[in-house]
N, C-alpha and C. Protein backbone atom coordinates (compact mmCIF):
# COMPACT_ATOMS: atom_id res chain seq x y z
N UNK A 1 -19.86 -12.87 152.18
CA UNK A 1 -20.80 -11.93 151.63
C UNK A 1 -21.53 -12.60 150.47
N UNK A 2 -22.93 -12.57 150.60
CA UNK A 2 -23.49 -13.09 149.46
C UNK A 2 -23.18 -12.10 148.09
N UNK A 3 -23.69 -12.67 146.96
CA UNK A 3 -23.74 -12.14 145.73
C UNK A 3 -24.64 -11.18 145.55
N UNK A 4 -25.83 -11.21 146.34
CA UNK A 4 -27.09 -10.37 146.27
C UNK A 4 -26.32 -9.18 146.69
N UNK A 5 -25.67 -9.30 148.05
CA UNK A 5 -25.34 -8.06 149.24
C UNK A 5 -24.41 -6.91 148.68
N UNK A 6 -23.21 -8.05 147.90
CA UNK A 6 -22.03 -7.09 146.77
C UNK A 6 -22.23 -6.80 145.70
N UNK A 7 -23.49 -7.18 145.03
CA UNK A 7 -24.18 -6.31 143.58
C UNK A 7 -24.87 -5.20 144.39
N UNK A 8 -25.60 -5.47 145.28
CA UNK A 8 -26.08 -3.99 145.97
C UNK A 8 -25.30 -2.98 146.47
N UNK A 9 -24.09 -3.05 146.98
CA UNK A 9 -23.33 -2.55 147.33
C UNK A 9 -22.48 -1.89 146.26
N UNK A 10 -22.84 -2.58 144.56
CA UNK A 10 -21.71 -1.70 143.88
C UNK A 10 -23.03 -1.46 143.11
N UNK A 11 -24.00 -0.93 143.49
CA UNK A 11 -24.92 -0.36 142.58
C UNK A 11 -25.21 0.95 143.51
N UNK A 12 -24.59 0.80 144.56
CA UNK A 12 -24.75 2.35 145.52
C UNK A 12 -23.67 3.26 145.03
N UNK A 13 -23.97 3.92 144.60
CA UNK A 13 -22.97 5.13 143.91
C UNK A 13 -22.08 5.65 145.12
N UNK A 14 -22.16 5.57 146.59
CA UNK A 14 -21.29 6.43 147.30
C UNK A 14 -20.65 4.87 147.74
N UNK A 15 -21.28 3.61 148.17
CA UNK A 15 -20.35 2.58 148.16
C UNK A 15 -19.09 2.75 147.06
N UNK A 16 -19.87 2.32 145.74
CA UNK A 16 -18.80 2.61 145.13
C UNK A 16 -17.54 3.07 144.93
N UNK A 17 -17.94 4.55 144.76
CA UNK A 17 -16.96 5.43 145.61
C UNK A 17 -15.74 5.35 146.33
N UNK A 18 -16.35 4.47 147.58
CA UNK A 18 -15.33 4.00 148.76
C UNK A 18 -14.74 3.28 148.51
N UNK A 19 -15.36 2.03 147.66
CA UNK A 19 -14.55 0.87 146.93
C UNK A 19 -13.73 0.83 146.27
N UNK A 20 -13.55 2.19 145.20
CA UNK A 20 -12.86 2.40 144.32
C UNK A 20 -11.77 3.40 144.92
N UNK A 21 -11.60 3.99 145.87
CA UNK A 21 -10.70 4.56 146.96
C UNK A 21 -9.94 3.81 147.67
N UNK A 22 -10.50 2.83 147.83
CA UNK A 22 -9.82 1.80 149.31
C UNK A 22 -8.98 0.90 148.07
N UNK A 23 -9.17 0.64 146.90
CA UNK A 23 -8.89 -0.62 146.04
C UNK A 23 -7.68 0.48 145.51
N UNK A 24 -7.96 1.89 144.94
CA UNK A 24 -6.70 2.22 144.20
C UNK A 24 -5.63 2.55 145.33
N UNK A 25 -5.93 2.76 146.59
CA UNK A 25 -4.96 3.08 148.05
C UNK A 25 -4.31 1.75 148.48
N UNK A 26 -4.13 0.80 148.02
CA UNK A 26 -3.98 -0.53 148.15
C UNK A 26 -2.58 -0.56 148.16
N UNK A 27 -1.71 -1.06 148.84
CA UNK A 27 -0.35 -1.39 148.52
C UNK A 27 0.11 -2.35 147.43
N UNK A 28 0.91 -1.80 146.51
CA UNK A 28 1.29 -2.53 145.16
C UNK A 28 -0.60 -2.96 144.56
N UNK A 29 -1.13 -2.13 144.14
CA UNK A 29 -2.49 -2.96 143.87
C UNK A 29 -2.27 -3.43 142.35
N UNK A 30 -1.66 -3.13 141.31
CA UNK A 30 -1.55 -4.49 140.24
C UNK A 30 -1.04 -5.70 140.83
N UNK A 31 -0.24 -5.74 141.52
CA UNK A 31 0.43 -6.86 141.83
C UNK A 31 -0.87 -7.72 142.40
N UNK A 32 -1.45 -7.50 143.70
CA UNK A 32 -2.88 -7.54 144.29
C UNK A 32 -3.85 -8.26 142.91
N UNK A 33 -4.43 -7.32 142.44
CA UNK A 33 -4.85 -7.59 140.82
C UNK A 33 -4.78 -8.78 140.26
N UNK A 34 -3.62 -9.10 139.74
CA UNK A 34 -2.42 -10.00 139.32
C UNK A 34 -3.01 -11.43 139.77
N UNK A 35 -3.01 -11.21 141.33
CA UNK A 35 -2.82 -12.41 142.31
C UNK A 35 -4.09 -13.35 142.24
N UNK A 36 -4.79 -12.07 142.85
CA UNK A 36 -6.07 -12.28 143.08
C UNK A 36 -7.37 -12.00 142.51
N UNK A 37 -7.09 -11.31 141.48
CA UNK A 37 -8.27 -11.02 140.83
C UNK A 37 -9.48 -9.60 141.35
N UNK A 38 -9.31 -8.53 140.48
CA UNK A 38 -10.15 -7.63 140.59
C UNK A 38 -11.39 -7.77 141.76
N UNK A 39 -12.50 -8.73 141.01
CA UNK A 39 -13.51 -9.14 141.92
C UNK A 39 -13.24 -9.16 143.10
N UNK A 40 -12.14 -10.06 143.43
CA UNK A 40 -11.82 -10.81 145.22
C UNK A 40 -11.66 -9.17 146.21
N UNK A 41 -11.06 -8.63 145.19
CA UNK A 41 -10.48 -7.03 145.75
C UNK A 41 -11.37 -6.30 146.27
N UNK A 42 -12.33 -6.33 145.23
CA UNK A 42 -13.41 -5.34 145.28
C UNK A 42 -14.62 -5.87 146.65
N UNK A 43 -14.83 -6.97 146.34
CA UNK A 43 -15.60 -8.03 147.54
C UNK A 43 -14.51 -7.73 149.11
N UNK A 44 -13.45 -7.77 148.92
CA UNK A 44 -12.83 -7.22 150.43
C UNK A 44 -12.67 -6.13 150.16
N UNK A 45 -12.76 -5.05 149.51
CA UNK A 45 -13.28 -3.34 149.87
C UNK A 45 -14.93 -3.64 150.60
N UNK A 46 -15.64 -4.63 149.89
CA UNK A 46 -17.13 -4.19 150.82
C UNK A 46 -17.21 -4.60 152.00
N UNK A 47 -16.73 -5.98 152.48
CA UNK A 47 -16.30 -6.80 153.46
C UNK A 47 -15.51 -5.48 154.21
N UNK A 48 -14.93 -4.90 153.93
CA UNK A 48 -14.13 -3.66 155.13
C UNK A 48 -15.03 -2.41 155.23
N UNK A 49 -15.72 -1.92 154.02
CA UNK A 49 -16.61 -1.22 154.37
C UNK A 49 -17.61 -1.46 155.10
N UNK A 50 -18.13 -2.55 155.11
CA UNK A 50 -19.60 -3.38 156.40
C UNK A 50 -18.84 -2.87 158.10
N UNK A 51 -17.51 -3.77 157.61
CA UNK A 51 -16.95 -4.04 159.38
C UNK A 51 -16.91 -2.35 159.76
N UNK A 52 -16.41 -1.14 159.29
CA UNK A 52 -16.50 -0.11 159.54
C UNK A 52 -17.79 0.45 159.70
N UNK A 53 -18.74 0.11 159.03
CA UNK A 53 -19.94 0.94 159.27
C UNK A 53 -20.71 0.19 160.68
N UNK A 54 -20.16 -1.13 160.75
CA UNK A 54 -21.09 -2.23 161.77
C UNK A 54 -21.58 -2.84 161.39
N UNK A 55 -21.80 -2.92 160.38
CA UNK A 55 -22.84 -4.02 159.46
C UNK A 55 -22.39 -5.29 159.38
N UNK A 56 -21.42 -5.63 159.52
CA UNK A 56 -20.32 -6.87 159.29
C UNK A 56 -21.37 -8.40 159.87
């Protein structure tokens, strides 16, 4: 995912949303956090939101 595609994607208020749903539903998500870093998280919430909508 480019940089352009995932600033647009967290400037959509209902993306958002989803991102911030799918990221706190996360199994152990500090640990996640921890590992990998917020960003990486948030970039595979949009990366799963695309493949679901088709956009992928």
């Amino acid at each position: 995912m480019t940089d352009e595609r995932f600033l647009k994607m967290m400037t959509d208020p209902g993306t958002l949303m989803e991102v911030i749903w799918l990221m706190t539903n996360m199994h152990d998500f500090e640990e996640l956090v921890k590992e990998h870093g917020e960003q990486t998280l948030m970039r595979l919430a949009c990366e799963s939101i695309l493949v679901k909508r088709g956009e992928a």
